[in-house]
PDB file of N, CA and C in Angstrom:
ATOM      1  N   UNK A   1    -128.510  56.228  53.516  1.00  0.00           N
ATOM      2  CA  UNK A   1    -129.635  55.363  53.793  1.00  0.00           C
ATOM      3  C   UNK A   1    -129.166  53.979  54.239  1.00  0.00           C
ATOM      4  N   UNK A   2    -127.966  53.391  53.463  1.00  0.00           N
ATOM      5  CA  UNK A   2    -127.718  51.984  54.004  1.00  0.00           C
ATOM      6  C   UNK A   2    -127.397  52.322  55.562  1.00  0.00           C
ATOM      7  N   UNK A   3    -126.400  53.085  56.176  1.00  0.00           N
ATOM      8  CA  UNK A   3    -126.481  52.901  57.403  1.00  0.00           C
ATOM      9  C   UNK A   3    -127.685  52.862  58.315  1.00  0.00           C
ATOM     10  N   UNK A   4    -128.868  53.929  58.047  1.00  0.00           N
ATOM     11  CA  UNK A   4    -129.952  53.958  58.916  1.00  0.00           C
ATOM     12  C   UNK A   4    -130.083  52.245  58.842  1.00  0.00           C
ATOM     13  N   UNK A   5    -130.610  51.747  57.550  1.00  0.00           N
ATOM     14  CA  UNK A   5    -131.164  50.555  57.497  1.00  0.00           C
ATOM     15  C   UNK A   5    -129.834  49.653  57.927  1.00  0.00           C
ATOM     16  N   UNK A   6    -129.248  49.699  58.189  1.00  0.00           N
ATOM     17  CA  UNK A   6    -128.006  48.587  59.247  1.00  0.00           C
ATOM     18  C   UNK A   6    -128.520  49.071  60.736  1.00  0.00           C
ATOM     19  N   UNK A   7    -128.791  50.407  61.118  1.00  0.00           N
ATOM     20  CA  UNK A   7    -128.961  50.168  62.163  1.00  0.00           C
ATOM     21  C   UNK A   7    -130.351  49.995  62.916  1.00  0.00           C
ATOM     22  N   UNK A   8    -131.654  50.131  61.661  1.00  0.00           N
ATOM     23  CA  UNK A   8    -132.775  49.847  61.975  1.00  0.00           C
ATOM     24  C   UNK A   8    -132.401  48.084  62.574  1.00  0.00           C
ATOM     25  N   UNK A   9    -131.799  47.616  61.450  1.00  0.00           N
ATOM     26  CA  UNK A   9    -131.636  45.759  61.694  1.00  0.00           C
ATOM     27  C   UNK A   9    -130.854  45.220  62.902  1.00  0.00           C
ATOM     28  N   UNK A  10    -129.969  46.316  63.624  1.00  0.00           N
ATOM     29  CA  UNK A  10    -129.174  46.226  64.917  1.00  0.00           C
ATOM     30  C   UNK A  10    -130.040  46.378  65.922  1.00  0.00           C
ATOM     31  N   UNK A  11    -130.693  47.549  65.864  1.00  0.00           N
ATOM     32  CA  UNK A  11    -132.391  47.904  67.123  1.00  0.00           C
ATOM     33  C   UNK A  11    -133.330  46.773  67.055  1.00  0.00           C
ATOM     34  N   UNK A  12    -133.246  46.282  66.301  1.00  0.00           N
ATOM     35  CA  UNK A  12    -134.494  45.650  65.536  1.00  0.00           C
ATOM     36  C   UNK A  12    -134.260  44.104  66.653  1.00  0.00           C
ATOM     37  N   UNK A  13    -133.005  43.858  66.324  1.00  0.00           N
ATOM     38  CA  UNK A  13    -132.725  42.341  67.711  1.00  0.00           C
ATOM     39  C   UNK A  13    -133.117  42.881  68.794  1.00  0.00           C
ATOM     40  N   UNK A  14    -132.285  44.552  68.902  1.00  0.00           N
ATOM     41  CA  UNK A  14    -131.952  44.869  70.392  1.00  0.00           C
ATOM     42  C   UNK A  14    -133.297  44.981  71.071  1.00  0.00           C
ATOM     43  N   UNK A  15    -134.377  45.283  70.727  1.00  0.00           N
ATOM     44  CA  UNK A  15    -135.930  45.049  70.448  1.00  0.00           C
ATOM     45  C   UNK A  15    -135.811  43.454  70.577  1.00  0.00           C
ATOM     46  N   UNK A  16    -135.857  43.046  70.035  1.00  0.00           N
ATOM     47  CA  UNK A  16    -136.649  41.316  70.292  1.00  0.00           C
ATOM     48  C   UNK A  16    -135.675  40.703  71.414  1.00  0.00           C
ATOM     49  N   UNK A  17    -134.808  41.307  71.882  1.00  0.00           N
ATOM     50  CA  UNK A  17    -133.644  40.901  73.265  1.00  0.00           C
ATOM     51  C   UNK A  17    -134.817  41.498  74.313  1.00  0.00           C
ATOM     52  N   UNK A  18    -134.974  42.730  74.342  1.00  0.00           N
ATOM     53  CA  UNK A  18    -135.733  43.261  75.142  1.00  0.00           C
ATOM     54  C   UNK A  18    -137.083  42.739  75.893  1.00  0.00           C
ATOM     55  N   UNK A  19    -137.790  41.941  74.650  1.00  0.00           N
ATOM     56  CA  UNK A  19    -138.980  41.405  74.796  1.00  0.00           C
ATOM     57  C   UNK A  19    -138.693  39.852  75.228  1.00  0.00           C
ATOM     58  N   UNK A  20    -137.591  39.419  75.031  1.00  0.00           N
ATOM     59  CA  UNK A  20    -137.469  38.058  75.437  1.00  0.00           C
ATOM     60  C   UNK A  20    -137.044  38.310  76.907  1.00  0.00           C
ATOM     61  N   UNK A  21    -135.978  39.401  77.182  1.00  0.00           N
ATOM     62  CA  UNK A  21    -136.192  39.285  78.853  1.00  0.00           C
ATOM     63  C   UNK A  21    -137.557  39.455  79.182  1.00  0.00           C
ATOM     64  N   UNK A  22    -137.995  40.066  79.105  1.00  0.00           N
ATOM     65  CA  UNK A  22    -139.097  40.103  79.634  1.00  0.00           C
ATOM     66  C   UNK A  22    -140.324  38.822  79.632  1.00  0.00           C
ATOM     67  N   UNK A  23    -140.319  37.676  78.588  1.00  0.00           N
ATOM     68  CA  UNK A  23    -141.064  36.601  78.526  1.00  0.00           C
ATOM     69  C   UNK A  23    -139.997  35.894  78.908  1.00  0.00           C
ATOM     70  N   UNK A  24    -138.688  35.639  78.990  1.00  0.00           N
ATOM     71  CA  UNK A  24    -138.230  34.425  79.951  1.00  0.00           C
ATOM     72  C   UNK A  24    -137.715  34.990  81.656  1.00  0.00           C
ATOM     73  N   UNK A  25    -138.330  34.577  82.525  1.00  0.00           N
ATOM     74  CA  UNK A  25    -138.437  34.820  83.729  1.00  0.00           C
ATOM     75  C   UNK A  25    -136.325  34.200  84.359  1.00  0.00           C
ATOM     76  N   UNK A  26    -135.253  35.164  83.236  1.00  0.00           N
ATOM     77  CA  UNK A  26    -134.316  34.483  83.868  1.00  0.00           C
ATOM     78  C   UNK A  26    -133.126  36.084  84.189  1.00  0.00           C
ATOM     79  N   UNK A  27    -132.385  35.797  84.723  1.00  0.00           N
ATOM     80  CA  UNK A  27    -131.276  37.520  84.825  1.00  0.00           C
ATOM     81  C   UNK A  27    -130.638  37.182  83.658  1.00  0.00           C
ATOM     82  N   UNK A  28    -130.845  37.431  82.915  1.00  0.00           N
ATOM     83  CA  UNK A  28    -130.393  38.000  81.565  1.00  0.00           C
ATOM     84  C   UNK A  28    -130.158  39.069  80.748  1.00  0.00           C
ATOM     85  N   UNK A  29    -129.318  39.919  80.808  1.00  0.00           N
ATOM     86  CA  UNK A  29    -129.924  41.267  80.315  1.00  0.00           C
ATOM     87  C   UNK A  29    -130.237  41.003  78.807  1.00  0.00           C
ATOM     88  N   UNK A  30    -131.363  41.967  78.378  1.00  0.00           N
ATOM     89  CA  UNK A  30    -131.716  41.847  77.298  1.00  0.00           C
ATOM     90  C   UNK A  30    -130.385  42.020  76.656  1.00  0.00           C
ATOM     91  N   UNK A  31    -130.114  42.755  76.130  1.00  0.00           N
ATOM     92  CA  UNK A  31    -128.762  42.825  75.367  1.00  0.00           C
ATOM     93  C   UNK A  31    -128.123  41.858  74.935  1.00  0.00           C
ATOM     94  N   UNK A  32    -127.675  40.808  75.655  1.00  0.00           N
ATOM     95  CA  UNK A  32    -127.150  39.836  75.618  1.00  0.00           C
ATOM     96  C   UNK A  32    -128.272  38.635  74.736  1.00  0.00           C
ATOM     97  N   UNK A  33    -129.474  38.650  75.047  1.00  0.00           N
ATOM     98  CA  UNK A  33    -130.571  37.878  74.442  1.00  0.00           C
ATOM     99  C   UNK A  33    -130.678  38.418  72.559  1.00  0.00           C
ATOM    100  N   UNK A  34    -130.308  39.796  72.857  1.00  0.00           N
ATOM    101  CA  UNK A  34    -130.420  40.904  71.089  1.00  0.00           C
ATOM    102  C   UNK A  34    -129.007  40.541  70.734  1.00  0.00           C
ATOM    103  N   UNK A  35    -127.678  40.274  71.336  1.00  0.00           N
ATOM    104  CA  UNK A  35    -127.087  39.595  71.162  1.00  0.00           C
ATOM    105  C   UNK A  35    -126.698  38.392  70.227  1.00  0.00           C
ATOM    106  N   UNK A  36    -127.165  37.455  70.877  1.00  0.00           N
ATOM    107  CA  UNK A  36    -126.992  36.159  70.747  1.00  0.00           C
ATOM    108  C   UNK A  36    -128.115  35.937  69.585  1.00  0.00           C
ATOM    109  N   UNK A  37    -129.452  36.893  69.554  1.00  0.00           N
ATOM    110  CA  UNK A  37    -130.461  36.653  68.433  1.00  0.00           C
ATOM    111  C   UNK A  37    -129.593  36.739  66.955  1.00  0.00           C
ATOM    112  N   UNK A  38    -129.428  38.333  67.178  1.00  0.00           N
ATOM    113  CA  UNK A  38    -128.050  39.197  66.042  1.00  0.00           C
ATOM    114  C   UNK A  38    -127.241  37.688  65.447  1.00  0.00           C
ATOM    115  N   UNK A  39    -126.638  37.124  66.611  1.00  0.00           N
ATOM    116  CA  UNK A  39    -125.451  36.050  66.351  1.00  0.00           C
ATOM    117  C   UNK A  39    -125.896  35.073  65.400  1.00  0.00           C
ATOM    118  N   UNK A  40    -127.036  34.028  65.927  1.00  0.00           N
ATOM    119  CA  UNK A  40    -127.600  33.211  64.917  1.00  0.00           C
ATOM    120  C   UNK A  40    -128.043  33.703  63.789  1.00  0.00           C
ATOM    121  N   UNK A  41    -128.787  34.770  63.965  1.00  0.00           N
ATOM    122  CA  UNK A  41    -129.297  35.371  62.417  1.00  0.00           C
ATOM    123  C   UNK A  41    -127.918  35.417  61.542  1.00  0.00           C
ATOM    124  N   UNK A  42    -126.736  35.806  62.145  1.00  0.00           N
ATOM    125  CA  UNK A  42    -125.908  36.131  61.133  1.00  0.00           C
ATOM    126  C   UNK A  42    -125.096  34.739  60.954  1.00  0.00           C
ATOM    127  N   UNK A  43    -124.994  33.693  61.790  1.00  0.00           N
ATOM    128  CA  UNK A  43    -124.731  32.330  61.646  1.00  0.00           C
ATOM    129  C   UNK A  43    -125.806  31.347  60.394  1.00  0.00           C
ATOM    130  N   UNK A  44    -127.364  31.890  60.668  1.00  0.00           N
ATOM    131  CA  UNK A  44    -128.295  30.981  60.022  1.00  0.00           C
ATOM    132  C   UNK A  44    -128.291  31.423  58.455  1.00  0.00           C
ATOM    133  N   UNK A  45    -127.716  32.626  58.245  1.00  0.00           N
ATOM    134  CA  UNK A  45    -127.819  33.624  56.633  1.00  0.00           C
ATOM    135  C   UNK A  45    -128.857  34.278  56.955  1.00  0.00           C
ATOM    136  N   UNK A  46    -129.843  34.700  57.989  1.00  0.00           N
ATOM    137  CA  UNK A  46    -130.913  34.961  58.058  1.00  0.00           C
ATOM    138  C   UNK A  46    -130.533  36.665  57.526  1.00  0.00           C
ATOM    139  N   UNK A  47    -129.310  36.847  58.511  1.00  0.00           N
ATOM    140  CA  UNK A  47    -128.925  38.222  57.858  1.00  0.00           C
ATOM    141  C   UNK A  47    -127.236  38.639  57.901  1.00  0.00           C
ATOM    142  N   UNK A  48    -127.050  38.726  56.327  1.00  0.00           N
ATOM    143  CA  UNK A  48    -125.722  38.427  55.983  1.00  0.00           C
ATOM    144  C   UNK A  48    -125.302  39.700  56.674  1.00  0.00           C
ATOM    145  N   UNK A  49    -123.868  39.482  56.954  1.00  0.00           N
ATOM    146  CA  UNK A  49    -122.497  40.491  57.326  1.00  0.00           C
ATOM    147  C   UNK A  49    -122.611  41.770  56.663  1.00  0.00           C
ATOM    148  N   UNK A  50    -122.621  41.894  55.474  1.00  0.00           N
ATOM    149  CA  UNK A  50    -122.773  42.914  54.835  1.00  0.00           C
ATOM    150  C   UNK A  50    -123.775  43.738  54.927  1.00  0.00           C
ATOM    151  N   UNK A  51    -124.971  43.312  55.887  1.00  0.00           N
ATOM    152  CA  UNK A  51    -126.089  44.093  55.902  1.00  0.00           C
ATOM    153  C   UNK A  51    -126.102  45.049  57.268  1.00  0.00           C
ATOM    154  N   UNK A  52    -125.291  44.396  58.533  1.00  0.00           N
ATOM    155  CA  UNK A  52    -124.819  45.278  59.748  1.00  0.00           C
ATOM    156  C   UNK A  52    -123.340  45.737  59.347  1.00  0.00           C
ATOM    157  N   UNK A  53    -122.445  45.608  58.823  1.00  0.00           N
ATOM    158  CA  UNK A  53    -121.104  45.171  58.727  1.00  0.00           C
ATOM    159  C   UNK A  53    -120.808  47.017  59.398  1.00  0.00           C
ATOM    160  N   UNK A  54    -121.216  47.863  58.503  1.00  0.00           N
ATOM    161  CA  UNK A  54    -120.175  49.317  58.488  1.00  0.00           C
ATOM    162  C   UNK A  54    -120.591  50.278  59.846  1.00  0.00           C
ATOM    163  N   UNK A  55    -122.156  49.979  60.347  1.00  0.00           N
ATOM    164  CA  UNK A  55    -122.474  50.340  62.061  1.00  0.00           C
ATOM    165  C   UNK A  55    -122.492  49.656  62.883  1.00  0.00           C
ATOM    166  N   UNK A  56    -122.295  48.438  62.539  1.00  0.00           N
ATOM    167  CA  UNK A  56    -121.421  47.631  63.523  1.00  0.00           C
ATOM    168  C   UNK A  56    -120.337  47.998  64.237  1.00  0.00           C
ATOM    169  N   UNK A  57    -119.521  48.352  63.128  1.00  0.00           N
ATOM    170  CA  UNK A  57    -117.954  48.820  63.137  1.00  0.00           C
ATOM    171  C   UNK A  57    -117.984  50.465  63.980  1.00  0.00           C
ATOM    172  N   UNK A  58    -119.261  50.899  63.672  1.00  0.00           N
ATOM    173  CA  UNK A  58    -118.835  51.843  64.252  1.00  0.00           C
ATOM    174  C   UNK A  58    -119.267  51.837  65.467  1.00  0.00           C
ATOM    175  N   UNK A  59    -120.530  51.581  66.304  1.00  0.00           N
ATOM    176  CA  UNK A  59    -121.109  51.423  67.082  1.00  0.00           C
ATOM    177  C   UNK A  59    -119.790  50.989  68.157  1.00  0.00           C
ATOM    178  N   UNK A  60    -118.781  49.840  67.374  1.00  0.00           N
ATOM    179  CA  UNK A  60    -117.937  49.231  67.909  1.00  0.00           C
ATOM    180  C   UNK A  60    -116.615  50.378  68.430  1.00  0.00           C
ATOM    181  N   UNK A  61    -116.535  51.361  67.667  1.00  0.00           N
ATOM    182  CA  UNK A  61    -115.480  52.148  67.912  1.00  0.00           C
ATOM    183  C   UNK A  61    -115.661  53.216  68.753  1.00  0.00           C
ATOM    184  N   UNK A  62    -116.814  53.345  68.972  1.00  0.00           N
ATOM    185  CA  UNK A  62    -117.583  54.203  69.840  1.00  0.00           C
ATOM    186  C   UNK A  62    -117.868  53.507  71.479  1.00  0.00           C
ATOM    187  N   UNK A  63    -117.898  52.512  71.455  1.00  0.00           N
ATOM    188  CA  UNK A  63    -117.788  51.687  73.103  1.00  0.00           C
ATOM    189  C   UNK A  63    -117.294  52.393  73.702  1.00  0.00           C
ATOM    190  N   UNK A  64    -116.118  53.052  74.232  1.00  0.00           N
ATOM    191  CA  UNK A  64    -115.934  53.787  75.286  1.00  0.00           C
ATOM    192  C   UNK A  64    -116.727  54.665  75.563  1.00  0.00           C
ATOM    193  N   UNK A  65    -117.334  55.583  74.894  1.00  0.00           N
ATOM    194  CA  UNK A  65    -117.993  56.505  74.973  1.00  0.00           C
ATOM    195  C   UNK A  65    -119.320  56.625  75.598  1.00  0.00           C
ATOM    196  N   UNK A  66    -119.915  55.324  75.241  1.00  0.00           N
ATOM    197  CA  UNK A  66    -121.314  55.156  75.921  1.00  0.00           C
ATOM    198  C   UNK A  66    -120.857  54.340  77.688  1.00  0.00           C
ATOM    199  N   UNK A  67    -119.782  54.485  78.179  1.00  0.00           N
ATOM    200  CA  UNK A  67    -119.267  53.555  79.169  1.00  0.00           C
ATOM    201  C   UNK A  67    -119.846  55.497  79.652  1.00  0.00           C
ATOM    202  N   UNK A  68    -119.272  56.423  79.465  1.00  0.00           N
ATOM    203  CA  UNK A  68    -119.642  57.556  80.544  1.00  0.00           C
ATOM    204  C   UNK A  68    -120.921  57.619  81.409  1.00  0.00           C
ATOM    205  N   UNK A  69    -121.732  57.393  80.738  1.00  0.00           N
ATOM    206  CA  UNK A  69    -123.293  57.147  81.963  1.00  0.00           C
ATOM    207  C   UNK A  69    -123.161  56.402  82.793  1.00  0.00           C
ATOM    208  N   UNK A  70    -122.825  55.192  82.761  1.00  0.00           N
ATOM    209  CA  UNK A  70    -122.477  54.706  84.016  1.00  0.00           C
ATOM    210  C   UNK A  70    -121.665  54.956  84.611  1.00  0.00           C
ATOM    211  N   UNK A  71    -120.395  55.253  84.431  1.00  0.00           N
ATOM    212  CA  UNK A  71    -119.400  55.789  85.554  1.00  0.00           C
ATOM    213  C   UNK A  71    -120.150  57.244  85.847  1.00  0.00           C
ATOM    214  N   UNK A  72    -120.557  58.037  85.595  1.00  0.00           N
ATOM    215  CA  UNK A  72    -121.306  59.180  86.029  1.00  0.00           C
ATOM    216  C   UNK A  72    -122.368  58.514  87.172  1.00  0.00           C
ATOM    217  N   UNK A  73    -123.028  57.519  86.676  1.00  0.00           N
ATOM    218  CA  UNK A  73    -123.747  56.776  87.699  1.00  0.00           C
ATOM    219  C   UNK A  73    -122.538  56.216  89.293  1.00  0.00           C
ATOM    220  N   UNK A  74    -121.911  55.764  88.480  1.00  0.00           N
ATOM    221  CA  UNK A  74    -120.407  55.015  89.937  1.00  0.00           C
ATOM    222  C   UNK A  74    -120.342  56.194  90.908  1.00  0.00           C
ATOM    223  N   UNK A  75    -120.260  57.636  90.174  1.00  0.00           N
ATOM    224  CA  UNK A  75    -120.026  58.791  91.086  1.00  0.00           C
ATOM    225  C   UNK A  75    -120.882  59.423  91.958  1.00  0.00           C
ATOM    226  N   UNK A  76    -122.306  59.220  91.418  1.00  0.00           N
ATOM    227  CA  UNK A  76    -122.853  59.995  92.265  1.00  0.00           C
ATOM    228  C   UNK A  76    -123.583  58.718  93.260  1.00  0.00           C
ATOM    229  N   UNK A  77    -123.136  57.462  93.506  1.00  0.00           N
ATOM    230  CA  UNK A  77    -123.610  56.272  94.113  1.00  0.00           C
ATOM    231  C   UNK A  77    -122.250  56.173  95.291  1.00  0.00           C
ATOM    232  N   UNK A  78    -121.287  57.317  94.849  1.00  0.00           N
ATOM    233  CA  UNK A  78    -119.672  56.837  95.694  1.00  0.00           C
ATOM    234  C   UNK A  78    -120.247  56.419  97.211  1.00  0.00           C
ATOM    235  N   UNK A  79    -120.862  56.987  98.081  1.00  0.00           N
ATOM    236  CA  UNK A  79    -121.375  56.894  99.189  1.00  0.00           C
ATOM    237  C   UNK A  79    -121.718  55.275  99.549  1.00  0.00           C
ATOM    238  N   UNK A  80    -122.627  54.920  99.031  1.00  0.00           N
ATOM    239  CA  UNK A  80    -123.235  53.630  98.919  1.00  0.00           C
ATOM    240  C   UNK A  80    -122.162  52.868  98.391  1.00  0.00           C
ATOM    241  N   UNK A  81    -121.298  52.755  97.411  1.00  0.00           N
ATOM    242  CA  UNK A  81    -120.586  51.884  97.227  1.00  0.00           C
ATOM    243  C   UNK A  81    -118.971  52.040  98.048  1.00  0.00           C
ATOM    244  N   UNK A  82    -118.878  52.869  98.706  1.00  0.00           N
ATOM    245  CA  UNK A  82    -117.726  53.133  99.411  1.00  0.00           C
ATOM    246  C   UNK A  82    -117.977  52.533 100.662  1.00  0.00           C
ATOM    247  N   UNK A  83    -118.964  52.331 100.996  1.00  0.00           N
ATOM    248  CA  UNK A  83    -118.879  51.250 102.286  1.00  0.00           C
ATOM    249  C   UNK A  83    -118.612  49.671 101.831  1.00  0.00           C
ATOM    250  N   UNK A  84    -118.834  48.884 100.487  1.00  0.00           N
ATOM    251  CA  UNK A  84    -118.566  48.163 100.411  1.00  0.00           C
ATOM    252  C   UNK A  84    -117.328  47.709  99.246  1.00  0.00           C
ATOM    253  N   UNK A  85    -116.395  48.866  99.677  1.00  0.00           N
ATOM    254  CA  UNK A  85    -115.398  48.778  98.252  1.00  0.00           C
ATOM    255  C   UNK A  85    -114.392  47.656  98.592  1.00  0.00           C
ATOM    256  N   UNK A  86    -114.107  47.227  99.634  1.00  0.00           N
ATOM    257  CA  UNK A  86    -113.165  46.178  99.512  1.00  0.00           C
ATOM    258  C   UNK A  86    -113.779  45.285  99.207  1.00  0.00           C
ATOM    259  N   UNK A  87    -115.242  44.859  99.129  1.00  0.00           N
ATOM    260  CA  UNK A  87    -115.468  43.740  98.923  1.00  0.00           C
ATOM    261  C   UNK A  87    -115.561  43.626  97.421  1.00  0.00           C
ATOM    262  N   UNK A  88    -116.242  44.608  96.568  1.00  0.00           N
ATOM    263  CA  UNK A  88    -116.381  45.303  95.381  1.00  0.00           C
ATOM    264  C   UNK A  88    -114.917  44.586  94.561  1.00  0.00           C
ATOM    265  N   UNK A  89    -113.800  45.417  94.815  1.00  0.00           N
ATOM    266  CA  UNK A  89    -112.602  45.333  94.197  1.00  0.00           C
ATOM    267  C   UNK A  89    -112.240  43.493  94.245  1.00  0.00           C
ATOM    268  N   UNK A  90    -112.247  43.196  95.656  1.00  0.00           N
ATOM    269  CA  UNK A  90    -111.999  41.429  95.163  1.00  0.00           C
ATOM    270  C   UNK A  90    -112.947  40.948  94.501  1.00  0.00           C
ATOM    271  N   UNK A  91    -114.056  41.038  94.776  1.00  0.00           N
ATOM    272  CA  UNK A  91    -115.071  40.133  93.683  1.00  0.00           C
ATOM    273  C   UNK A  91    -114.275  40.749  91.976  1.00  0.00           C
ATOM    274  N   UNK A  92    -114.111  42.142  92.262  1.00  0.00           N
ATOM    275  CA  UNK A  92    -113.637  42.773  90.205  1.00  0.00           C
ATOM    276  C   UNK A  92    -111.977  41.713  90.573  1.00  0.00           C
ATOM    277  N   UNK A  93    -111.360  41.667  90.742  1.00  0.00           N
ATOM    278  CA  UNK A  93    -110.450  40.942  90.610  1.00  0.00           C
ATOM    279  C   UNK A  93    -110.559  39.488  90.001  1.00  0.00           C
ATOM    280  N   UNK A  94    -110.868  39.204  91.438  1.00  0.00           N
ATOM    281  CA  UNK A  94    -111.205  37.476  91.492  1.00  0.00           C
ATOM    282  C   UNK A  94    -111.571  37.010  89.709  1.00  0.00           C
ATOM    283  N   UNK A  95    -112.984  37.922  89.690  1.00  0.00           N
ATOM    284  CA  UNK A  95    -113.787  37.631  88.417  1.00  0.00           C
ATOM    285  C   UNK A  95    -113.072  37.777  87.194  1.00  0.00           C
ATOM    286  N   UNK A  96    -112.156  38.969  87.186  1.00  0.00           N
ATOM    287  CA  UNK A  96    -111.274  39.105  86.138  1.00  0.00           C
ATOM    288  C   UNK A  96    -110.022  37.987  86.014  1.00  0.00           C
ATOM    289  N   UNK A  97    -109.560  37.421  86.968  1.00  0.00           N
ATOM    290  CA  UNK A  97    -108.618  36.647  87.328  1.00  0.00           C
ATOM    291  C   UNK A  97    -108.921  35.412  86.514  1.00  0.00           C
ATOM    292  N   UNK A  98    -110.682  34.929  87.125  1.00  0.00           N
ATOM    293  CA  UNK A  98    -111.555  33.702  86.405  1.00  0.00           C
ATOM    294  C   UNK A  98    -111.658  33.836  85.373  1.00  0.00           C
ATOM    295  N   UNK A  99    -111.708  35.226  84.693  1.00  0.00           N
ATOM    296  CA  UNK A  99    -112.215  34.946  83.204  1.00  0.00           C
ATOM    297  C   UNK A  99    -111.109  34.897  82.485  1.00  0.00           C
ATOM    298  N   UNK A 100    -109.868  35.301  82.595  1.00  0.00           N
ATOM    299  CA  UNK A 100    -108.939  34.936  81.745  1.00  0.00           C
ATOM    300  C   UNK A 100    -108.310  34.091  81.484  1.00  0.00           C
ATOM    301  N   UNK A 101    -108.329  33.092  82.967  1.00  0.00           N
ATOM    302  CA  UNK A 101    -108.056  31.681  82.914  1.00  0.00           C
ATOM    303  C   UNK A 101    -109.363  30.856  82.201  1.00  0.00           C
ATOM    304  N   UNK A 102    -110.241  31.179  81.988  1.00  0.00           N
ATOM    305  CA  UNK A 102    -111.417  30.308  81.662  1.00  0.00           C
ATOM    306  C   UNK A 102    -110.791  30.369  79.938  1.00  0.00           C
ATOM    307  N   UNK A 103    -110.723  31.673  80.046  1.00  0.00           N
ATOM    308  CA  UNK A 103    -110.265  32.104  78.178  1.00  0.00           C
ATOM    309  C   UNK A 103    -109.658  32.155  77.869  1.00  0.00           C
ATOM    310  N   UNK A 104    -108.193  31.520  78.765  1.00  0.00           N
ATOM    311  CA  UNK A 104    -107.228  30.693  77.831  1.00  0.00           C
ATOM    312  C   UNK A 104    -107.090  29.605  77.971  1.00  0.00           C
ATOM    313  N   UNK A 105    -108.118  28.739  78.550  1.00  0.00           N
ATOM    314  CA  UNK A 105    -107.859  27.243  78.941  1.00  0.00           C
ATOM    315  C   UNK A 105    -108.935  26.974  77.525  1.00  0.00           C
ATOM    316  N   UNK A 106    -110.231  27.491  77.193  1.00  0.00           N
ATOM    317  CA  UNK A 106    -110.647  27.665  75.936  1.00  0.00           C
ATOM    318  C   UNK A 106    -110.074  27.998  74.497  1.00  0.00           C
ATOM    319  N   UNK A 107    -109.327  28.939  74.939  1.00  0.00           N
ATOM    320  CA  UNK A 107    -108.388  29.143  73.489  1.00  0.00           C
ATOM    321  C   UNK A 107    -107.242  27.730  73.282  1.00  0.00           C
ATOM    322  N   UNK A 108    -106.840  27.642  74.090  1.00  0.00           N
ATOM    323  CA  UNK A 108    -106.006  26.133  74.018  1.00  0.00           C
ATOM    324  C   UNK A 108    -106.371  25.297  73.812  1.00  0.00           C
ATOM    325  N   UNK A 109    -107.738  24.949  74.231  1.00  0.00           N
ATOM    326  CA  UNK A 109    -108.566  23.901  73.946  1.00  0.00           C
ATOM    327  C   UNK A 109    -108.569  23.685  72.270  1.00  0.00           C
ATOM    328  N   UNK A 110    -109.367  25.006  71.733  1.00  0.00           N
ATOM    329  CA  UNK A 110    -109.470  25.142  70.514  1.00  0.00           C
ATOM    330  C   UNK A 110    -108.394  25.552  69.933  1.00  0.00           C
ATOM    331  N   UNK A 111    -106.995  25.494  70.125  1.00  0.00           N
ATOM    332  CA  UNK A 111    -105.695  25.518  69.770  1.00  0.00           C
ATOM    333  C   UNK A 111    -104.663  24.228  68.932  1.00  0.00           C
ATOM    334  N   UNK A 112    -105.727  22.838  69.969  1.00  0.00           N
ATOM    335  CA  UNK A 112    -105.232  21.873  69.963  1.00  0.00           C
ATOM    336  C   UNK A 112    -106.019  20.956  69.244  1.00  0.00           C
ATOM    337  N   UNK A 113    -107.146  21.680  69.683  1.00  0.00           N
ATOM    338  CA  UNK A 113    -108.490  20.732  68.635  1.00  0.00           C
ATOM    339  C   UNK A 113    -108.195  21.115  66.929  1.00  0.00           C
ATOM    340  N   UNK A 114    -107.759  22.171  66.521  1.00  0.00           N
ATOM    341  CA  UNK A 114    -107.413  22.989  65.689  1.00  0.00           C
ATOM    342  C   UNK A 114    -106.251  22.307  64.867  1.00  0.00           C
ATOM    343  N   UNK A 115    -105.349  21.596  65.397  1.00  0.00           N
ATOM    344  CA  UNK A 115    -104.042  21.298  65.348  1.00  0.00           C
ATOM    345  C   UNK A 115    -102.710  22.262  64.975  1.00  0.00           C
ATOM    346  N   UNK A 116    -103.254  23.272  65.532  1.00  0.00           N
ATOM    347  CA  UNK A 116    -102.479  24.720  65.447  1.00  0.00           C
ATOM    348  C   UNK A 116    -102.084  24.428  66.375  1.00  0.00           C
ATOM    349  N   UNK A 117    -100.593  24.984  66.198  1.00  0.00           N
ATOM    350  CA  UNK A 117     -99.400  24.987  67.584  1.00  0.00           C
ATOM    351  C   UNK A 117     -99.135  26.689  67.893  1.00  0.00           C
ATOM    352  N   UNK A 118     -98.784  26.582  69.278  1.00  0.00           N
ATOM    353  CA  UNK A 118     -98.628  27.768  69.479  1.00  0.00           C
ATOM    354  C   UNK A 118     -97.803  28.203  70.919  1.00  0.00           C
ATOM    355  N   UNK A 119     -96.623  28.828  70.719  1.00  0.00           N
ATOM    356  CA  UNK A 119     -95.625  29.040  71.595  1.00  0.00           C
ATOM    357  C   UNK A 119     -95.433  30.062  72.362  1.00  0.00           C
TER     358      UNK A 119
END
């Protein structure tokens, strides 16, 4: 029973993410809105660690797995996206390139703010 009720309280954001895309007129995927809700609740005490903690974990170990629908989607779209794959692959580069420099110029940031050294 505790897991159902961890993951009623995980749906339960992923639900109020859902409904906020939809009342804020911005590209956001919900997810990210059930997200960030999840985040503060568990920042404000609204809802302690221990109450998502063990389908969290699993939900978490399971990520690859729910990645198959969309690449099943990548395949049967090959047509349509094969006319624009070079452009495709530099933008996945580029972007990957940006985000790791973004996220270690951040980790350093907070490395130094920290007064943790690190070699």
């Amino acid at each position: 029973m505790k897991y159902l009720t961890q993951f009623v309280i995980i749906m339960g954001f992923t639900l109020l993410g859902e409904a906020l895309q939809r009342l804020i007129p911005l590209p956001i995927p919900a997810s990210v809105y059930g997200l960030l809700l999840l985040f503060a609740a568990l920042c404000l005490k609204i809802v302690k660690l221990e109450q998502v903690k063990e389908t969290a974990g699993f939900l978490t170990s399971i990520l690859p797995i729910l990645f198959v629908s969309p690449a099943v989607g990548i395949v049967e779209d090959w047509a349509l996206i094969r006319e624009d794959l070079l452009a495709i692959l530099l933008l996945l580069v580029a972007s990957t390139v940006l985000t790791f420099g973004i996220a270690g110029r951040i980790t350093q940031a907070f490395l130094k703010k920290g007064g943790a050294s690190h070699d």
